[in-house]
PDB file of N, CA and C in Angstrom:
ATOM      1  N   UNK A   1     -45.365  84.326  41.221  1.00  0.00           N
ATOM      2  CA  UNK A   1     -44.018  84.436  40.712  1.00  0.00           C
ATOM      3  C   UNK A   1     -43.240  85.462  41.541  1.00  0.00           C
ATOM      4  N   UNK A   2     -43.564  86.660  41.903  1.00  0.00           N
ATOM      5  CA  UNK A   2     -43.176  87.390  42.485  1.00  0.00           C
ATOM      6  C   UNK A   2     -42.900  87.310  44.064  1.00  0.00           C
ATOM      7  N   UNK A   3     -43.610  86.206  44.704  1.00  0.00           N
ATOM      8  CA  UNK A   3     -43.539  85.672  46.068  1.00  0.00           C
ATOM      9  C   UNK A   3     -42.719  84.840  46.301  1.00  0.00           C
ATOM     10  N   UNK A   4     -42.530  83.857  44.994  1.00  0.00           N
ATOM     11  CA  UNK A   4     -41.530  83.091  45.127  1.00  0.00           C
ATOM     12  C   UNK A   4     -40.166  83.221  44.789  1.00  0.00           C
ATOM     13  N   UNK A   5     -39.979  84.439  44.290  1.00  0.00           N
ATOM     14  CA  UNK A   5     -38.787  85.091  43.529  1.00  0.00           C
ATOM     15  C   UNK A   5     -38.690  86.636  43.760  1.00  0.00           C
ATOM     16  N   UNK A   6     -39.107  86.489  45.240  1.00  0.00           N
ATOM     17  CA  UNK A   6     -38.662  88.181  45.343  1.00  0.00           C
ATOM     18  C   UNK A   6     -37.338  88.615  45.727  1.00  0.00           C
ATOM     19  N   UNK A   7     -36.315  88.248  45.436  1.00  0.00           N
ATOM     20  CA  UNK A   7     -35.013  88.685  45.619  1.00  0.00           C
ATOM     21  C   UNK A   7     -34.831  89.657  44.251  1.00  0.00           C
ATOM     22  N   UNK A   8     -35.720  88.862  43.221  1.00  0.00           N
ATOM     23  CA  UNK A   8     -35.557  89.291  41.797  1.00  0.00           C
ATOM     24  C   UNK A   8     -36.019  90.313  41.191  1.00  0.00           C
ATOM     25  N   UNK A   9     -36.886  91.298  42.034  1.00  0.00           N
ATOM     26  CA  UNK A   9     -37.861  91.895  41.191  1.00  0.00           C
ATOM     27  C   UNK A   9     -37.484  92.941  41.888  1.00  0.00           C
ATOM     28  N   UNK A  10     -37.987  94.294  41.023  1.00  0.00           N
ATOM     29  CA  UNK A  10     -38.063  96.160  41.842  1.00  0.00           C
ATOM     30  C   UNK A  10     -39.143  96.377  41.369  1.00  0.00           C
ATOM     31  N   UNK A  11     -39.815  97.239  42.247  1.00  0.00           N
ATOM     32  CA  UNK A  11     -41.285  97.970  41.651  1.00  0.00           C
ATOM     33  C   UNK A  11     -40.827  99.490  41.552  1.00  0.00           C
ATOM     34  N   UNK A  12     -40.978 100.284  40.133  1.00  0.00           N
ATOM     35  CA  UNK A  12     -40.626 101.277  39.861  1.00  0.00           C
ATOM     36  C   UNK A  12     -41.313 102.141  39.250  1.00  0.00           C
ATOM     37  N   UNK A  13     -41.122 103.267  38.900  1.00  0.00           N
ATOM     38  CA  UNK A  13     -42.142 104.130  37.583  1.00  0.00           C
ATOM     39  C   UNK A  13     -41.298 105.041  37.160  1.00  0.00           C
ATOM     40  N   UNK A  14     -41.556 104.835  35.740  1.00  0.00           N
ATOM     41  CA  UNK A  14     -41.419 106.345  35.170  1.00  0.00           C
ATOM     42  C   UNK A  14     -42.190 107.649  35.016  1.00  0.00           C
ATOM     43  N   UNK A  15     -42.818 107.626  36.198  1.00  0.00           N
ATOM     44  CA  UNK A  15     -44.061 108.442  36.641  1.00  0.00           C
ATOM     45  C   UNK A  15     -44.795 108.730  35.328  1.00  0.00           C
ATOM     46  N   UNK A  16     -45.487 107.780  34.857  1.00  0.00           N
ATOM     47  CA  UNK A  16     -46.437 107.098  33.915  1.00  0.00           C
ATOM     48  C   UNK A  16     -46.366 108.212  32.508  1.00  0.00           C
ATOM     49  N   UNK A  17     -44.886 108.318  31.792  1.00  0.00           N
ATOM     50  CA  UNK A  17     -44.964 108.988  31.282  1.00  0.00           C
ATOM     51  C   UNK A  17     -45.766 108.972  30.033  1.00  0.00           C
ATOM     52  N   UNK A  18     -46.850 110.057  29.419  1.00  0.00           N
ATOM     53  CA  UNK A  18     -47.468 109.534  28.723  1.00  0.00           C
ATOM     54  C   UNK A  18     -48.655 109.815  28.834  1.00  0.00           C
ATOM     55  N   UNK A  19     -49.068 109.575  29.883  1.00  0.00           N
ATOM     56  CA  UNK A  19     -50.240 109.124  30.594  1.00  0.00           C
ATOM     57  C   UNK A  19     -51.218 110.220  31.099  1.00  0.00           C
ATOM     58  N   UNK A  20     -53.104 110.226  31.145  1.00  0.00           N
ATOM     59  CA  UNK A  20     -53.099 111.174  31.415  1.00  0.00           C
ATOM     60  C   UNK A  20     -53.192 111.112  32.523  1.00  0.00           C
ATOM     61  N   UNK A  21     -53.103 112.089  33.763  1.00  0.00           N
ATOM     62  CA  UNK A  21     -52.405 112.197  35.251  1.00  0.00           C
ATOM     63  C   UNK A  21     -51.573 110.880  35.419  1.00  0.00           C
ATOM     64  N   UNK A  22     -50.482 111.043  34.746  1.00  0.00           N
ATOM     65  CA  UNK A  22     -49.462 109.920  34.545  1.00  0.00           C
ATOM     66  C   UNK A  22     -48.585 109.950  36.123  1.00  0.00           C
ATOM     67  N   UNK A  23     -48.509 110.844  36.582  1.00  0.00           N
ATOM     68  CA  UNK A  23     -47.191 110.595  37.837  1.00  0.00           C
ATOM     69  C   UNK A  23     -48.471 110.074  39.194  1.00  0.00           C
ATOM     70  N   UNK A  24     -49.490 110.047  39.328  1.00  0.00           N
ATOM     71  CA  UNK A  24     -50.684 109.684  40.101  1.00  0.00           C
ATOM     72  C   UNK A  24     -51.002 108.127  39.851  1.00  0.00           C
ATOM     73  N   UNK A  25     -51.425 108.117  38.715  1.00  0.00           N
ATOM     74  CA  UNK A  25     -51.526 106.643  38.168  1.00  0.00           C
ATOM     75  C   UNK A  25     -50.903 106.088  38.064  1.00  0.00           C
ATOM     76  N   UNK A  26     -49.345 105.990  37.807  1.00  0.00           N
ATOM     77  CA  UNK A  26     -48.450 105.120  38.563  1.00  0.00           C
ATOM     78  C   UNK A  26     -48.453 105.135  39.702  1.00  0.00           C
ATOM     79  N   UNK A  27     -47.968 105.925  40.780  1.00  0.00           N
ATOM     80  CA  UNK A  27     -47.595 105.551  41.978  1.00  0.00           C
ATOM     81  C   UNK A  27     -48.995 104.835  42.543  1.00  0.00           C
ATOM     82  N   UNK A  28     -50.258 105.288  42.582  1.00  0.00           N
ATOM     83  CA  UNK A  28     -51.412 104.415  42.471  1.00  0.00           C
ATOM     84  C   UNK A  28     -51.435 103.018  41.737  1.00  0.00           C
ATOM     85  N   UNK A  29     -50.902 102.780  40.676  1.00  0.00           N
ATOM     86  CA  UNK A  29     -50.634 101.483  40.557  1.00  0.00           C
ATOM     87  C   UNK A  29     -49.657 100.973  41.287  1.00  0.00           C
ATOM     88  N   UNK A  30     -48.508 101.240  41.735  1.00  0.00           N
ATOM     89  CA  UNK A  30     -47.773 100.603  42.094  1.00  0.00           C
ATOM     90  C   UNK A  30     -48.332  99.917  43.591  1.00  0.00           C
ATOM     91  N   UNK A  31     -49.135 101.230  44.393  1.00  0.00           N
ATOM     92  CA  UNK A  31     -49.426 100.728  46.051  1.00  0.00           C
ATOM     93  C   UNK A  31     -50.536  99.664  45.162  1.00  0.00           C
ATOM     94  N   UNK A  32     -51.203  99.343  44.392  1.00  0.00           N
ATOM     95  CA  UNK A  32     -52.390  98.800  44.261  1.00  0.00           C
ATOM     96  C   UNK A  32     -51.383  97.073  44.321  1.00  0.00           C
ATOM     97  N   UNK A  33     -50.163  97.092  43.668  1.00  0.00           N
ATOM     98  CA  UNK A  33     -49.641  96.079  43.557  1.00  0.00           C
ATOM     99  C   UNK A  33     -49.097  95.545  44.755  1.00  0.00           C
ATOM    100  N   UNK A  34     -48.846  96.278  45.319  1.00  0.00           N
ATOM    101  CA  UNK A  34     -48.378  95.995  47.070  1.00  0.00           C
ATOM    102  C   UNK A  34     -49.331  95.589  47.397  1.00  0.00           C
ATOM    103  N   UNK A  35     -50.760  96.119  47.587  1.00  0.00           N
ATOM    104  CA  UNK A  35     -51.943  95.478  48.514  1.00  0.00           C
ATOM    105  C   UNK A  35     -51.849  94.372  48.253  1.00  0.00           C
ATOM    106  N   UNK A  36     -51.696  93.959  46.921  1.00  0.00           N
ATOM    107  CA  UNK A  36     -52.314  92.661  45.932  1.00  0.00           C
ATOM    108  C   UNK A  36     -51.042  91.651  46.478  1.00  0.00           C
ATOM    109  N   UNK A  37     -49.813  91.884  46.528  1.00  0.00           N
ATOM    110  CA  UNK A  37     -48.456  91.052  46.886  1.00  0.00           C
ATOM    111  C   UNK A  37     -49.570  90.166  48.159  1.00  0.00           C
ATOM    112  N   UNK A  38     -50.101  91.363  49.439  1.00  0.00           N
ATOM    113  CA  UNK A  38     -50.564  90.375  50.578  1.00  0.00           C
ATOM    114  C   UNK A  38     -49.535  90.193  51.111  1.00  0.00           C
ATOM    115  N   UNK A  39     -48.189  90.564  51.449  1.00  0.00           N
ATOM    116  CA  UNK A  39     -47.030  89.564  52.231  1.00  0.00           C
ATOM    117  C   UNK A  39     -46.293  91.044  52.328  1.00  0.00           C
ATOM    118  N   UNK A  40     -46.229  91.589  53.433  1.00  0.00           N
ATOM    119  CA  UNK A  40     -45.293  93.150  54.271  1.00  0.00           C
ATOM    120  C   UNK A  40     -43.994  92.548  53.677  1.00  0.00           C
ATOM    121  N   UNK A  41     -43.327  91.462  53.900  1.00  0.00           N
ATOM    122  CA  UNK A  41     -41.666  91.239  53.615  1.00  0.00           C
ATOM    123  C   UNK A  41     -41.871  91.472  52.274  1.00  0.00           C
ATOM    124  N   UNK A  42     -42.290  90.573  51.133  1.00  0.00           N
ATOM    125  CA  UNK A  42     -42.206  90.368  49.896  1.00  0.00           C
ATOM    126  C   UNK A  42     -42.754  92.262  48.910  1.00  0.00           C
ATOM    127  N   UNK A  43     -43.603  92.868  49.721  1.00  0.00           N
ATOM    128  CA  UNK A  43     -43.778  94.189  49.481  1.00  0.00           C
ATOM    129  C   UNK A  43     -42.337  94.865  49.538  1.00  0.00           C
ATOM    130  N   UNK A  44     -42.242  95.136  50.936  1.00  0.00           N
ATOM    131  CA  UNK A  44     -40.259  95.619  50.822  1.00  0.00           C
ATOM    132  C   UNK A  44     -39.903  95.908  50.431  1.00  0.00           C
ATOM    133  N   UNK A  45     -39.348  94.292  49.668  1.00  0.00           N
ATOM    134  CA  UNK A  45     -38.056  93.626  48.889  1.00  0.00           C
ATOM    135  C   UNK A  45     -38.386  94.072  48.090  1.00  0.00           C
ATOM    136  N   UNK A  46     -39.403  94.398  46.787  1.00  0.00           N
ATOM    137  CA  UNK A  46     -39.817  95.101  45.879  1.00  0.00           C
ATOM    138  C   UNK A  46     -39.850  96.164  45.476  1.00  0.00           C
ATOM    139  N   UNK A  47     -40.139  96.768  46.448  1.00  0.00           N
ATOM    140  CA  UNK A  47     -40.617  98.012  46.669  1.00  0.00           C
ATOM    141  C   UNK A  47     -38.962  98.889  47.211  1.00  0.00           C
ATOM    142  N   UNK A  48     -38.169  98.180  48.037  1.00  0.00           N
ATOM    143  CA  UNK A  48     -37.386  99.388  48.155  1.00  0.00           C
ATOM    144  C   UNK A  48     -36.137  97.861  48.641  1.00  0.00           C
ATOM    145  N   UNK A  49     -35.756  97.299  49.669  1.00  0.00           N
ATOM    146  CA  UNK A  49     -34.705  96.523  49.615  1.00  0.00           C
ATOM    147  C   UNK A  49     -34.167  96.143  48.448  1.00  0.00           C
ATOM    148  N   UNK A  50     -34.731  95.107  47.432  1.00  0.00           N
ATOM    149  CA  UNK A  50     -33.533  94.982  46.370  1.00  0.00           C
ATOM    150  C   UNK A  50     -33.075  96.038  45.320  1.00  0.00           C
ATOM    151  N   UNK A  51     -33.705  97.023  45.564  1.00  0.00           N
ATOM    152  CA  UNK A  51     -33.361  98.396  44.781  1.00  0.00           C
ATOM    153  C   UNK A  51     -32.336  98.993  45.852  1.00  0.00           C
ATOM    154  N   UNK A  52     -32.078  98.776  46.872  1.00  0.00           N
ATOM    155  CA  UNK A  52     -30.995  99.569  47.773  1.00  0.00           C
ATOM    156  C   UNK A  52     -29.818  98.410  47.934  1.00  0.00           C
ATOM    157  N   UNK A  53     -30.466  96.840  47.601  1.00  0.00           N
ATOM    158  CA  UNK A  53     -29.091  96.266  47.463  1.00  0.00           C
ATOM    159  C   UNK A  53     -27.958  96.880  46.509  1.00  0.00           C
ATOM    160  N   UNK A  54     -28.711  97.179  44.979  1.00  0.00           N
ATOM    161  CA  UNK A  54     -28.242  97.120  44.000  1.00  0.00           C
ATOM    162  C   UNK A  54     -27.319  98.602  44.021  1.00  0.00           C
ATOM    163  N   UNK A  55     -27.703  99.645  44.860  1.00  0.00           N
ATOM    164  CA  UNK A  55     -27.517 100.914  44.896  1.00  0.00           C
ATOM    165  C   UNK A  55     -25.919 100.726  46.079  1.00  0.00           C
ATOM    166  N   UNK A  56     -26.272 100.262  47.342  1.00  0.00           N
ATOM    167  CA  UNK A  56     -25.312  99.637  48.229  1.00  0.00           C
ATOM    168  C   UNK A  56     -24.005  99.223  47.531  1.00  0.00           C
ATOM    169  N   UNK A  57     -24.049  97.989  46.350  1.00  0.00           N
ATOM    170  CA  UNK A  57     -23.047  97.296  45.627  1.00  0.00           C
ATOM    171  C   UNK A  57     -22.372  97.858  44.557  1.00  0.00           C
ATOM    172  N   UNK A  58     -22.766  99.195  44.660  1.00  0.00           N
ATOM    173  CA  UNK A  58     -21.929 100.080  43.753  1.00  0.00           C
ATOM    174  C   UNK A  58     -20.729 100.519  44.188  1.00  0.00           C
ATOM    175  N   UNK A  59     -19.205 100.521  43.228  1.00  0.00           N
ATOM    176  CA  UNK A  59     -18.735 101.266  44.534  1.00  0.00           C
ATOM    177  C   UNK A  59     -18.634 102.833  43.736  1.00  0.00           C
ATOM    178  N   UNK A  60     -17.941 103.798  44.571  1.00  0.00           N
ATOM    179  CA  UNK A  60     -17.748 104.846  44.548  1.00  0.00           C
ATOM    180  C   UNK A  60     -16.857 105.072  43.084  1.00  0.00           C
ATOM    181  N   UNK A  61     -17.594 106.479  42.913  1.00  0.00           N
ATOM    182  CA  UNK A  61     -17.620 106.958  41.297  1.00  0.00           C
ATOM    183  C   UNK A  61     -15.800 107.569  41.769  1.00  0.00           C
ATOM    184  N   UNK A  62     -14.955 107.956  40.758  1.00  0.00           N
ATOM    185  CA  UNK A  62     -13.904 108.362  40.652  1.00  0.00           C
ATOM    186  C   UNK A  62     -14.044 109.470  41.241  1.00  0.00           C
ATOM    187  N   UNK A  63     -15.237 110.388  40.842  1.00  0.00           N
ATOM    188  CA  UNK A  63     -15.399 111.838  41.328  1.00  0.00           C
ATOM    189  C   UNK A  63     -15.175 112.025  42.944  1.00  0.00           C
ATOM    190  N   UNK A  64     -16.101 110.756  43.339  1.00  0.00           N
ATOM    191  CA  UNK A  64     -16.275 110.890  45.209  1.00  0.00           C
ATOM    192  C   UNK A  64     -15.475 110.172  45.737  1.00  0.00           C
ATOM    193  N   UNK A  65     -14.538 108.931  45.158  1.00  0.00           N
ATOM    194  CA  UNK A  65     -13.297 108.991  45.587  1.00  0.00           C
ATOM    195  C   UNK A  65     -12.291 109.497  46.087  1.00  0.00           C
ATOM    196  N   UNK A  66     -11.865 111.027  44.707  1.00  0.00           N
ATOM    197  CA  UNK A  66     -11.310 111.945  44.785  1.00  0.00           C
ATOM    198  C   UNK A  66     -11.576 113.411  45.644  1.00  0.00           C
ATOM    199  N   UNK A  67     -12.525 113.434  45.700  1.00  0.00           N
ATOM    200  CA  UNK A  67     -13.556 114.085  47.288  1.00  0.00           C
ATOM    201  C   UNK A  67     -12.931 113.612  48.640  1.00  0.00           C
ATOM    202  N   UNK A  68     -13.667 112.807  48.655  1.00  0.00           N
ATOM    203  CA  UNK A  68     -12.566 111.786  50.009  1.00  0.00           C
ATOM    204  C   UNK A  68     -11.583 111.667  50.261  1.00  0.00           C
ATOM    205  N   UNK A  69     -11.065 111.390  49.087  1.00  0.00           N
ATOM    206  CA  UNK A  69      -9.216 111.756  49.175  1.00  0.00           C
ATOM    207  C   UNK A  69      -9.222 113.117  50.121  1.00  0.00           C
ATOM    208  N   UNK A  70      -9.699 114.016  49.134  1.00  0.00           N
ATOM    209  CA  UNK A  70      -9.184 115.794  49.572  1.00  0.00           C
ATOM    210  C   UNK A  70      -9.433 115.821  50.775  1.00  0.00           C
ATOM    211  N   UNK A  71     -10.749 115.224  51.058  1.00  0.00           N
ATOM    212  CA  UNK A  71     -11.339 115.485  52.819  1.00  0.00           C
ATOM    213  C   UNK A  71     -10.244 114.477  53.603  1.00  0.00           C
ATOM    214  N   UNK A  72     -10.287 113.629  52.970  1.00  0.00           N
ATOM    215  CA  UNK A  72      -8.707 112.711  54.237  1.00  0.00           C
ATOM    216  C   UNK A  72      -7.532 113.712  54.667  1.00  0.00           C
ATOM    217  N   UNK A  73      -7.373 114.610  53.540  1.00  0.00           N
ATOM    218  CA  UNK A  73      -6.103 115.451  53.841  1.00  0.00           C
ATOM    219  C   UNK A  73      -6.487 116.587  54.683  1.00  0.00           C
ATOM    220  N   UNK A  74      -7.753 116.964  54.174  1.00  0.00           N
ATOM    221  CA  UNK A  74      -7.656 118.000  54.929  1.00  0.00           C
ATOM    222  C   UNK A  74      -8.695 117.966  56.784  1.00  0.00           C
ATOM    223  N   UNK A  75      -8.865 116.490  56.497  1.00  0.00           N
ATOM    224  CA  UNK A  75      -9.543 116.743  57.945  1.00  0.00           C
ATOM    225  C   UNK A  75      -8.611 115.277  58.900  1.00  0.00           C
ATOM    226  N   UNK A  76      -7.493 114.644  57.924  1.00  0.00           N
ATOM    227  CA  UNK A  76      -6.458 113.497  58.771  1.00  0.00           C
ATOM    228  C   UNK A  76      -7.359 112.710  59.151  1.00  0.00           C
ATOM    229  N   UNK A  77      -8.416 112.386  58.969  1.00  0.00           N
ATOM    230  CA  UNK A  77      -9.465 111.288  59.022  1.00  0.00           C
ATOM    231  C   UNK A  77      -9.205 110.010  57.840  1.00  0.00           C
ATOM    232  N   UNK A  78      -9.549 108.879  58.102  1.00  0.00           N
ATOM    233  CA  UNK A  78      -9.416 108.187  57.239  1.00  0.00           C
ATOM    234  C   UNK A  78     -10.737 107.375  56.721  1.00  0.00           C
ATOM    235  N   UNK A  79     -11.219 107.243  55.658  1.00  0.00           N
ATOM    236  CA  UNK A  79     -12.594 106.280  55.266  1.00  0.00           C
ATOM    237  C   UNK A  79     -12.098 105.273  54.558  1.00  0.00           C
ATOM    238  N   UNK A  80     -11.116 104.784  54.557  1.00  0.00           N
ATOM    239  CA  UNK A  80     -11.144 103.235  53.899  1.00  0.00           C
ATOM    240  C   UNK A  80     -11.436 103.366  52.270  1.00  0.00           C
ATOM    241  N   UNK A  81     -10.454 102.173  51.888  1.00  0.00           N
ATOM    242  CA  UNK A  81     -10.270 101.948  50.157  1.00  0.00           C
ATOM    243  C   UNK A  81     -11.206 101.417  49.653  1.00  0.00           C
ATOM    244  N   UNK A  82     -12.210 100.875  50.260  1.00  0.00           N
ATOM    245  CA  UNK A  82     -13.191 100.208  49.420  1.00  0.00           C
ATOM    246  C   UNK A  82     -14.314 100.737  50.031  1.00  0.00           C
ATOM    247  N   UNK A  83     -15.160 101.894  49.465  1.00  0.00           N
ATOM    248  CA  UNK A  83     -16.082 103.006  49.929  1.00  0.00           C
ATOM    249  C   UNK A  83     -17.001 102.327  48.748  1.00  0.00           C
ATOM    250  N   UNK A  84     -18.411 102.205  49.085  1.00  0.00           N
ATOM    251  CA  UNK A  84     -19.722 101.944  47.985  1.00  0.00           C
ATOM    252  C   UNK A  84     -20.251 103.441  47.636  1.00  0.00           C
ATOM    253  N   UNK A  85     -20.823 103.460  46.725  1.00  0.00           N
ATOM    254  CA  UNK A  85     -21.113 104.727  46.154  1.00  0.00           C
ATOM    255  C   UNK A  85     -21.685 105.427  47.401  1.00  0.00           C
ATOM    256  N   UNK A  86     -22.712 104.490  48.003  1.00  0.00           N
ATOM    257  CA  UNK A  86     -23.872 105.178  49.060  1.00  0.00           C
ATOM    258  C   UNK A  86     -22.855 105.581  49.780  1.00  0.00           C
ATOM    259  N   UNK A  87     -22.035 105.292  50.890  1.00  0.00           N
ATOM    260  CA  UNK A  87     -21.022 105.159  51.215  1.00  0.00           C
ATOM    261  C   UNK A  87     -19.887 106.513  51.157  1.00  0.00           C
ATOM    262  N   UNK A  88     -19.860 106.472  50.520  1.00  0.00           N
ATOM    263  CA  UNK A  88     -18.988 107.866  49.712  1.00  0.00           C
ATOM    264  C   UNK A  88     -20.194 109.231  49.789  1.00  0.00           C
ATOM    265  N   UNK A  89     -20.892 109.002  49.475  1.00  0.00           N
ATOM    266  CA  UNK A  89     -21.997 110.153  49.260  1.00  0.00           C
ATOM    267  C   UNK A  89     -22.528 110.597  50.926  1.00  0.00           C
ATOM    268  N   UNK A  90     -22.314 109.684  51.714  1.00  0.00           N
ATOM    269  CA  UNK A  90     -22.819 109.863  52.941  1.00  0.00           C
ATOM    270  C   UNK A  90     -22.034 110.534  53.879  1.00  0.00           C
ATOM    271  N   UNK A  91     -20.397 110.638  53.347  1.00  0.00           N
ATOM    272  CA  UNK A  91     -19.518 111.229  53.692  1.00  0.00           C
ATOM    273  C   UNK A  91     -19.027 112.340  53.457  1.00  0.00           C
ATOM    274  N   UNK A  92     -19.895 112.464  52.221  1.00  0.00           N
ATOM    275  CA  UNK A  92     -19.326 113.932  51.349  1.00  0.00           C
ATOM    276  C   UNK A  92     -20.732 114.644  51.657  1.00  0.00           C
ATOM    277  N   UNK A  93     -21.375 114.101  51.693  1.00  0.00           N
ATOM    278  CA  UNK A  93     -22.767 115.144  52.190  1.00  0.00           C
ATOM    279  C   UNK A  93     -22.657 115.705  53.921  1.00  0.00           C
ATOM    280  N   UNK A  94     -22.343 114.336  54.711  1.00  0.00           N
ATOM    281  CA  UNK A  94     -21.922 115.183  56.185  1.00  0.00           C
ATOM    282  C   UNK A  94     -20.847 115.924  56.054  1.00  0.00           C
ATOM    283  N   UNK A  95     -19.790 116.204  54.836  1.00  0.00           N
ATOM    284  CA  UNK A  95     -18.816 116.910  54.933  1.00  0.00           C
ATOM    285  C   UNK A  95     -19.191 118.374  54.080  1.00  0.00           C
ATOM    286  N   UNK A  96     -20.613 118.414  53.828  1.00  0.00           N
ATOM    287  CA  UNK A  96     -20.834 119.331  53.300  1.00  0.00           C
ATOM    288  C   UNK A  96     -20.489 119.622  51.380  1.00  0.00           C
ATOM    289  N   UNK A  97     -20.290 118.567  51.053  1.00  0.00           N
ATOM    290  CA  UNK A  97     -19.523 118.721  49.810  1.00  0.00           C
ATOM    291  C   UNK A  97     -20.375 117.870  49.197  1.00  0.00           C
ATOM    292  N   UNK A  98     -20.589 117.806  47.355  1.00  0.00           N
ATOM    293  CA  UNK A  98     -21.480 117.034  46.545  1.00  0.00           C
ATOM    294  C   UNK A  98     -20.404 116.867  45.853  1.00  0.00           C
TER     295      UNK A  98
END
């Protein structure tokens, strides 16, 4: 299911809360599930691509909008009206600002 539908799926943890050596035993489960996938692409996509699509297709929070704004003025640079969250954050972090 997961081979044939990996656009669909994220492999994640709540670093096994709960659990005893819970943040170990997840991330240990999780590589155990990668070995088991057998397929480097379909690992990935799971594992970290469709979790960075979803992160990518965000756009920018009001806060880092308004960041950007300030830095447009004060550095006459321009970044464009339609900034994705990642996007925005990548600009305000090389600009030194959170």
């Amino acid at each position: 299911m997961i081979k044939k539908y990996a656009d669909r799926f994220m492999l994640s943890t709540d670093s096994g809360y709960g659990l005893d050596g819970g943040e170990w035993k997840a991330i240990e489960a999780m590589y155990r599930m990668l070995y088991l996938i057998d397929d480097p692409e379909t690992a990935r996509k799971i594992s970290r691509d469709n979790l960075m699509s979803l992160i990518q297709a965000q756009p920018a929070t009001e806060t880092q909008l308004k960041a950007v704004s300030e830095l447009e003025k004060s550095t006459g640079k321009s970044y464009g009206d339609n900034l994705s969250k990642l996007e925005a954050g990548k600009i305000l972090a090389q600009a030194g600002k959170r």
